[in-house]
Protein backbone atom coordinates (compact mmCIF):
# COMPACT_ATOMS: atom_id res chain seq x y z
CA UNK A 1 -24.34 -77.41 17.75
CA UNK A 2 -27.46 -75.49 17.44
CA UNK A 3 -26.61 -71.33 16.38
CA UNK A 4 -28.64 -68.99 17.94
CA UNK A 5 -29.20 -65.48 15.44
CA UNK A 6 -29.77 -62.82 17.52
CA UNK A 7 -31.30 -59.40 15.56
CA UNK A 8 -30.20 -56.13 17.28
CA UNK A 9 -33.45 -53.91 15.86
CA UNK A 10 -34.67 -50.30 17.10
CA UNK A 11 -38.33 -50.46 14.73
CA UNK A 12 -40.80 -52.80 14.68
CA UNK A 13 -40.65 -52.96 10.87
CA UNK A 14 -36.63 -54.18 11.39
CA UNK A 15 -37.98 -56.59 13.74
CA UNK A 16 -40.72 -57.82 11.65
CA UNK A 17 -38.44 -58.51 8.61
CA UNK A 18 -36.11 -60.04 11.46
CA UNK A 19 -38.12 -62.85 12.77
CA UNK A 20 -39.29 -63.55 8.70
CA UNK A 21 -35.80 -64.29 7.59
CA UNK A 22 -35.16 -66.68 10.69
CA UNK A 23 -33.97 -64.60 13.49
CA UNK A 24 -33.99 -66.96 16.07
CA UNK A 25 -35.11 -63.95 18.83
CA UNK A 26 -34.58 -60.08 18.88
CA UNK A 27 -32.80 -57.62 21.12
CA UNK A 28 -35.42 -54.83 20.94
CA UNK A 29 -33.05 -51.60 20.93
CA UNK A 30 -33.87 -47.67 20.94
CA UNK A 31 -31.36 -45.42 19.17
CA UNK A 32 -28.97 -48.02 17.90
CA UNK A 33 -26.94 -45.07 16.60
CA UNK A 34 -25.98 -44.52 19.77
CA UNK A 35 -25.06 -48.00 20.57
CA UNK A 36 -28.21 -49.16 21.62
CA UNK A 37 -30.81 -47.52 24.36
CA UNK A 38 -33.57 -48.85 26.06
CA UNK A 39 -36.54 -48.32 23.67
CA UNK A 40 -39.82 -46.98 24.11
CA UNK A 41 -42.62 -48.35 25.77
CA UNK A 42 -44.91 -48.49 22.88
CA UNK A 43 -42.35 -49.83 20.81
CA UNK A 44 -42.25 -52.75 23.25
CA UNK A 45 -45.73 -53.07 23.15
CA UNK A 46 -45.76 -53.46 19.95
CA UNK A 47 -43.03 -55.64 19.50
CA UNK A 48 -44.59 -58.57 22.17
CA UNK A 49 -47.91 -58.34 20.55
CA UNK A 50 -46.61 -58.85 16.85
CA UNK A 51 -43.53 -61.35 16.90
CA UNK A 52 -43.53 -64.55 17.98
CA UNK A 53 -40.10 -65.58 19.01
CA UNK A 54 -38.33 -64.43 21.95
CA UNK A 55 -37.44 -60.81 22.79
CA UNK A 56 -34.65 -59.70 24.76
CA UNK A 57 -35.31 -55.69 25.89
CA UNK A 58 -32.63 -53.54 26.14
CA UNK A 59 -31.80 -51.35 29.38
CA UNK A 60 -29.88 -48.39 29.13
CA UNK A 61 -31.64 -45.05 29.48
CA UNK A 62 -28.26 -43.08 28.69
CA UNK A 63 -25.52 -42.81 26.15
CA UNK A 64 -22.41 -43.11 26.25
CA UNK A 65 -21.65 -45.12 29.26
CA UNK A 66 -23.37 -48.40 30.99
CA UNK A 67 -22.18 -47.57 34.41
CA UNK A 68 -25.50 -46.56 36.49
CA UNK A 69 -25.96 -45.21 40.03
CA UNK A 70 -27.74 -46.71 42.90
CA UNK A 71 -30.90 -45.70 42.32
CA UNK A 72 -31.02 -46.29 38.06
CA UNK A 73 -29.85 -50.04 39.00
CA UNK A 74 -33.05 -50.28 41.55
CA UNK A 75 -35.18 -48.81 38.40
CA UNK A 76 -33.83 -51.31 36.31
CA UNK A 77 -34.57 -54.49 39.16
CA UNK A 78 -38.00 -53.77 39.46
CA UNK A 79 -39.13 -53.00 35.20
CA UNK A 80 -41.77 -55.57 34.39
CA UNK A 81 -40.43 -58.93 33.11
CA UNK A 82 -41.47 -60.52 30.39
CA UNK A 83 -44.87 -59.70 28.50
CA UNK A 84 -46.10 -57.57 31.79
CA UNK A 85 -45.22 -54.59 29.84
């Protein structure tokens, strides 16, 4: 059984140091003091031009809950996928 180590990060310095000491892929965070929220734009950018193992993005523009509305849901359905950021 293969584990999988999954790095919660909200920098791309954490993530750098991530992927060197074997994360096997990231979950790219904003404000992990709040539990996580999506991050920033150009810290995605970043993140898929620097690392080289898989990146998982976080969505959740609000703190404290993860219930969304209609509309946030639709937002969330049509974000760019993979490196199209």
């Amino acid at each position: 059984m293969q584990i999988i180590k999954e790095v919660c990060v909200d920098s791309l310095e954490d993530a750098i140091k991530a992927e060197k000491n074997g994360a096997n892929r990231i979950e790219l965070c904003g404000r992990l003091d709040l539990d996580g929220l999506t991050p920033s734009r150009d810290l995605i950018k970043k993140a898929f031009s620097v690392l080289n193992i898989p990146i998982r993005v976080m969505i959740r523009p609000k703190h404290p809950s993860f219930e969304y509305s209609e509309a946030v849901s639709y937002t969330h359905l049509t974000l760019p996928t993979n490196r199209e950021v």
